[in-house]
N, C-alpha and C. Protein backbone atom coordinates (compact mmCIF):
# COMPACT_ATOMS: atom_id res chain seq x y z
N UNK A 1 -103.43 7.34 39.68
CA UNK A 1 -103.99 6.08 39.28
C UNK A 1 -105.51 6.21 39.21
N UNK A 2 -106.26 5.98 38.17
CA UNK A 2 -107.69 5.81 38.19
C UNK A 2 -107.90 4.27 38.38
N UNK A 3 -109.16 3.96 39.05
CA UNK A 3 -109.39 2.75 39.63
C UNK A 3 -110.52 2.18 39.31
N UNK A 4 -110.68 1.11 38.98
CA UNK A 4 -112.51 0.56 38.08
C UNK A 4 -112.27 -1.09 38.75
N UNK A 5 -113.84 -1.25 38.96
CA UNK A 5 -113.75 -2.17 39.43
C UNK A 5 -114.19 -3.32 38.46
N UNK A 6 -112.85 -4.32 39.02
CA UNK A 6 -113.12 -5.60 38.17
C UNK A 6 -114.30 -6.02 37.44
N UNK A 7 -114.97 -6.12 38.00
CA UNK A 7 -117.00 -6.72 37.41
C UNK A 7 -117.57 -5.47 38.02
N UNK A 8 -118.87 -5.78 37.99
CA UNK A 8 -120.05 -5.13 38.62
C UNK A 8 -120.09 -5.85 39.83
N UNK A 9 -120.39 -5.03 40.74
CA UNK A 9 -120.90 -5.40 42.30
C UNK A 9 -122.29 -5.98 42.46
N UNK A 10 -122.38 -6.48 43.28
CA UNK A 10 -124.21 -7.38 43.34
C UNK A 10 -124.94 -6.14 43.25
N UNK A 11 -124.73 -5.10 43.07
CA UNK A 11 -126.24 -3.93 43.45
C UNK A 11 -126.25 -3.29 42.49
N UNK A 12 -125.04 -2.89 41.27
CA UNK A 12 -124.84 -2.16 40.67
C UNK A 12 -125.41 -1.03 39.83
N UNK A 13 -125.44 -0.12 39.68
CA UNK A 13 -126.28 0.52 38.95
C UNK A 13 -127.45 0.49 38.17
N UNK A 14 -126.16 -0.33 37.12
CA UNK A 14 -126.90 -0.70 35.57
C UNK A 14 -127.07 -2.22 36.14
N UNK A 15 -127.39 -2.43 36.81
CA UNK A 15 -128.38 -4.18 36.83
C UNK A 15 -129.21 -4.22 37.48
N UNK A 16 -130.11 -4.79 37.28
CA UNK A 16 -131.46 -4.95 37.91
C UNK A 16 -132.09 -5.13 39.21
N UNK A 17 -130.13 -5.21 40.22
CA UNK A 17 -130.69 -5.24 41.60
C UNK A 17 -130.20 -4.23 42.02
N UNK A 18 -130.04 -2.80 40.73
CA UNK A 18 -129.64 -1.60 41.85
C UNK A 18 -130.75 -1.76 42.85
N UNK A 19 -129.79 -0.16 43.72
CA UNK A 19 -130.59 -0.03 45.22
C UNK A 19 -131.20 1.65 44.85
N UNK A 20 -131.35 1.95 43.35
CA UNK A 20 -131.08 3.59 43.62
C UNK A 20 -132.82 2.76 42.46
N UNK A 21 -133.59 4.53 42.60
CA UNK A 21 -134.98 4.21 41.43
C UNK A 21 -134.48 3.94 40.14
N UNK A 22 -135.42 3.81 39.11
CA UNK A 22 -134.89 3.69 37.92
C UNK A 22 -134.96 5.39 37.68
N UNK A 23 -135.28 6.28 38.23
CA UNK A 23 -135.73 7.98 38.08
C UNK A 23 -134.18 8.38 38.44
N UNK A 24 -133.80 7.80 39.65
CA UNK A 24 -132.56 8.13 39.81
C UNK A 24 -131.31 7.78 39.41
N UNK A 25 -131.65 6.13 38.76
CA UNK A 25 -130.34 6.01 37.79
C UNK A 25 -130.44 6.71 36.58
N UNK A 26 -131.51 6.85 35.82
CA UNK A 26 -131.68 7.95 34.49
C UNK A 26 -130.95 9.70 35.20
N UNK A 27 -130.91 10.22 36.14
CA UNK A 27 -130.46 11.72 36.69
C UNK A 27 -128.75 11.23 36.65
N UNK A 28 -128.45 10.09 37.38
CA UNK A 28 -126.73 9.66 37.48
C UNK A 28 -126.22 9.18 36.18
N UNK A 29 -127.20 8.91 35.51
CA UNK A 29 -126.55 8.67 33.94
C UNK A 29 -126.39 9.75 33.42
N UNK A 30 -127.36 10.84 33.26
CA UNK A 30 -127.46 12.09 32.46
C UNK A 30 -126.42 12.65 33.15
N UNK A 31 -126.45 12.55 34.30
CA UNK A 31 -124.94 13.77 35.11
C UNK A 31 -123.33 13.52 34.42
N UNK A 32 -123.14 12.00 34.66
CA UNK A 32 -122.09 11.32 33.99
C UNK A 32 -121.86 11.93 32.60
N UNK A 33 -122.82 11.70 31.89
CA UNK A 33 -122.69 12.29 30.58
C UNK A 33 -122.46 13.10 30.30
N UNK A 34 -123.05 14.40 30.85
CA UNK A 34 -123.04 15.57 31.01
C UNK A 34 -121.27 16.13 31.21
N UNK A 35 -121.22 15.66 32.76
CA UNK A 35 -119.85 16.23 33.34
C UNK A 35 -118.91 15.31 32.69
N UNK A 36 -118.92 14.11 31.53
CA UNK A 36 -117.94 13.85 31.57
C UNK A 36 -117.02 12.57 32.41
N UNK A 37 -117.73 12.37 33.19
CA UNK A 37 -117.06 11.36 34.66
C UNK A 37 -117.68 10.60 34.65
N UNK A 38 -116.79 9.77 35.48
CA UNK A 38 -116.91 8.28 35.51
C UNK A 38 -118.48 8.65 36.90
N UNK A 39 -118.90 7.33 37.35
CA UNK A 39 -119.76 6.83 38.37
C UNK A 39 -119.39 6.16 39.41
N UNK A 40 -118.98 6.59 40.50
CA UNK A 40 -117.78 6.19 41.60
C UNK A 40 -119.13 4.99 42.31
N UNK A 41 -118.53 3.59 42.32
CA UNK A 41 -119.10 2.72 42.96
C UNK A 41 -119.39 2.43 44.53
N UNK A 42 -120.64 2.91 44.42
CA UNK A 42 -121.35 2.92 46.09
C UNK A 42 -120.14 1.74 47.20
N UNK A 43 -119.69 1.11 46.73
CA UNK A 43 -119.44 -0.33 47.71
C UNK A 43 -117.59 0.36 47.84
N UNK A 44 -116.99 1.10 46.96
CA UNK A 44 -115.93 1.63 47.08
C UNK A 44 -115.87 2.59 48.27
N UNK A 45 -116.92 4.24 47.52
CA UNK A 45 -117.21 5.33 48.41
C UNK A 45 -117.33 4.60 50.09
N UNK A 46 -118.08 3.90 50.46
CA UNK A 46 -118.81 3.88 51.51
C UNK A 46 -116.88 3.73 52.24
N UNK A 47 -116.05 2.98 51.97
CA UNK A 47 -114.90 2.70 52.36
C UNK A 47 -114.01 4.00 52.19
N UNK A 48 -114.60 4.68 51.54
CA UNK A 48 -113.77 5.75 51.44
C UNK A 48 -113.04 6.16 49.91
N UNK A 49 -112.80 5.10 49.10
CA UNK A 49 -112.03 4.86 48.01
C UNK A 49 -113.43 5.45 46.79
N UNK A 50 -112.19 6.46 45.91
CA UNK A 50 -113.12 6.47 44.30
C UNK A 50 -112.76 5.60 43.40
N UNK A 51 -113.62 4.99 43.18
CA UNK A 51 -113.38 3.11 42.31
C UNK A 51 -114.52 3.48 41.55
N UNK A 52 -114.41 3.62 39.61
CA UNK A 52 -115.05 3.57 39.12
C UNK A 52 -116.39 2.45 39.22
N UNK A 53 -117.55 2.44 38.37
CA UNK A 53 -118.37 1.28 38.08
C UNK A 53 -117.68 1.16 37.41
N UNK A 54 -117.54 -0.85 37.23
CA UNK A 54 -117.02 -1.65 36.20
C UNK A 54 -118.15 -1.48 34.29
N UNK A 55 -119.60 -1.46 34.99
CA UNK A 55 -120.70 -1.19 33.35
C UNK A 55 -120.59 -0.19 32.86
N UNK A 56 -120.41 0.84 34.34
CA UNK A 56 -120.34 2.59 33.34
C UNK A 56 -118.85 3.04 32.85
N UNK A 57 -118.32 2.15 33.10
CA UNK A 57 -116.82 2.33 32.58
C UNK A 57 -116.78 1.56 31.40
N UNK A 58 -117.72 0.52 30.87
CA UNK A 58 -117.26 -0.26 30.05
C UNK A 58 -118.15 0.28 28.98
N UNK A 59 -118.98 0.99 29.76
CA UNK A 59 -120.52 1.73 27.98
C UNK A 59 -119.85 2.90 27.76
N UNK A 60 -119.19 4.07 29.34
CA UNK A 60 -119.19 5.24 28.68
C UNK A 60 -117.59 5.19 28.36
N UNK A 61 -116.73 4.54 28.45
CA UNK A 61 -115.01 5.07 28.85
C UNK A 61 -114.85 5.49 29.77
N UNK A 62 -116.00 5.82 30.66
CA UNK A 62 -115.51 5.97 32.23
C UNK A 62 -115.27 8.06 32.38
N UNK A 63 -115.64 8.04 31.21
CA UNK A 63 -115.48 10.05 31.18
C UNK A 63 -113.92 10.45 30.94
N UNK A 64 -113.77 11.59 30.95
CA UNK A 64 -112.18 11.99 30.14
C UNK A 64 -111.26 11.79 31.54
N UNK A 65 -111.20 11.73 32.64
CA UNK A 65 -110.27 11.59 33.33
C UNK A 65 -110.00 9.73 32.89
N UNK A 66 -110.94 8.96 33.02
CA UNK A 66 -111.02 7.44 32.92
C UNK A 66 -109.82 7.31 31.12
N UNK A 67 -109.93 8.24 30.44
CA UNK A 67 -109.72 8.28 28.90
C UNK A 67 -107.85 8.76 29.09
N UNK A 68 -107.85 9.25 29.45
CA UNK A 68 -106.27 10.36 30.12
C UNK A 68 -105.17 8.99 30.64
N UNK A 69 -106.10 8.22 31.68
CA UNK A 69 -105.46 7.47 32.50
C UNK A 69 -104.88 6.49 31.62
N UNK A 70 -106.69 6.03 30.46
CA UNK A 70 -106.18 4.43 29.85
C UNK A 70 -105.07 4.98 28.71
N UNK A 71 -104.57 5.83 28.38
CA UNK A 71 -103.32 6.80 27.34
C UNK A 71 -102.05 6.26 28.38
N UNK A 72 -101.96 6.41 29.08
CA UNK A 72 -100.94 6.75 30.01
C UNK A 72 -100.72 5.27 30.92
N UNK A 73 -101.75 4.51 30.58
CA UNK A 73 -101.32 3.22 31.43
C UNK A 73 -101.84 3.26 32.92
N UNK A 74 -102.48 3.74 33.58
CA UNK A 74 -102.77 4.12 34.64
C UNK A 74 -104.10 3.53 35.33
N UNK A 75 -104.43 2.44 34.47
CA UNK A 75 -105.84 2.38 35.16
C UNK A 75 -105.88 1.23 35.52
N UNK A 76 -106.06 0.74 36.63
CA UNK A 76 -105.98 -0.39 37.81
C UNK A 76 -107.09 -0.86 38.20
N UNK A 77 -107.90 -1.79 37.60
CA UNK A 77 -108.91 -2.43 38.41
C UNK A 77 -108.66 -3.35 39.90
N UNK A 78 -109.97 -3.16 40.28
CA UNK A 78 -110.06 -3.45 42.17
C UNK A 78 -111.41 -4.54 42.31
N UNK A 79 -111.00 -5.35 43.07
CA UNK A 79 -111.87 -6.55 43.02
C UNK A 79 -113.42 -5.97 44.12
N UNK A 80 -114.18 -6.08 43.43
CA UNK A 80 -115.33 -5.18 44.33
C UNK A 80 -115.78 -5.78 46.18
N UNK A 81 -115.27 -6.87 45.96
CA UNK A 81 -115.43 -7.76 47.50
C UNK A 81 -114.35 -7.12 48.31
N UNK A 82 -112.95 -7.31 47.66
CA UNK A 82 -112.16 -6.77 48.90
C UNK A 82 -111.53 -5.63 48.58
N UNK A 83 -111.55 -5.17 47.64
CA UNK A 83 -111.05 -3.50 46.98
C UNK A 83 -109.45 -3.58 47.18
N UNK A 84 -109.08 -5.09 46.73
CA UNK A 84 -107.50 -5.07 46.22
C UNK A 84 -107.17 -4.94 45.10
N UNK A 85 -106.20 -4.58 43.93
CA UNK A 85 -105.61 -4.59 43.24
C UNK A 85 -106.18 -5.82 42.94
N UNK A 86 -105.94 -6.27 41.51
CA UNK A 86 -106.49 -7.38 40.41
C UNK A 86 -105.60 -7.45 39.54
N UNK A 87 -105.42 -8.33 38.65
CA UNK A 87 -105.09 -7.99 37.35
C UNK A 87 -106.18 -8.75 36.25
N UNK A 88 -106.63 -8.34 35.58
CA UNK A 88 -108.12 -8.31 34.88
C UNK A 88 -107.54 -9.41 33.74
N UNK A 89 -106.32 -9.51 33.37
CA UNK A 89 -105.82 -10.59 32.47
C UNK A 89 -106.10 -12.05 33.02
N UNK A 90 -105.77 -11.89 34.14
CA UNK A 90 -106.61 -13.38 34.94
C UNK A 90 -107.66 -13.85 35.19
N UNK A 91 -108.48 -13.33 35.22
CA UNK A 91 -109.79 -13.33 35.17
C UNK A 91 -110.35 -13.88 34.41
């Protein structure tokens, strides 16, 4: 199962109240790009869980594993507050 989170989280990357420089979101963008992969959301990791970003999943496709999953039906968004299962049609 690949996992993306519902919205963006209050800190998120790509919005204006990241917590990372703008030097260092330009290096995590170029890496993403680079390798291909998604951008595993700080508020997921810290819990332990790899939960895509909801923005960098929605600009890049989330990289070829994120691309594999949405073929196959596999991709499950997670509500960024409590990191449950969602269904994004409700929303």
């Amino acid at each position: 199962m690949f996992e993306v989170m519902s919205k963006a989280c209050d800190q998120c990357l790509l919005s204006p109240r990241k917590i990372v420089s703008d030097a260092r979101r330009r290096q995590i963008m170029r890496d993403t790009v680079r390798k291909d992969c998604s951008f595993i959301c700080h508020k997921a990791s810290i819990s332990g869980r790899d939960v895509a970003c909801r923005l960098h999943y929605d600009a890049t496709g989330g990289g070829q594993l994120a691309r594999i999953a949405g073929r196959f039906g596999m991709v499950r968004f997670v509500d960024p507050e409590t990191l449950e299962h969602v269904d994004v049609s409700l929303l």
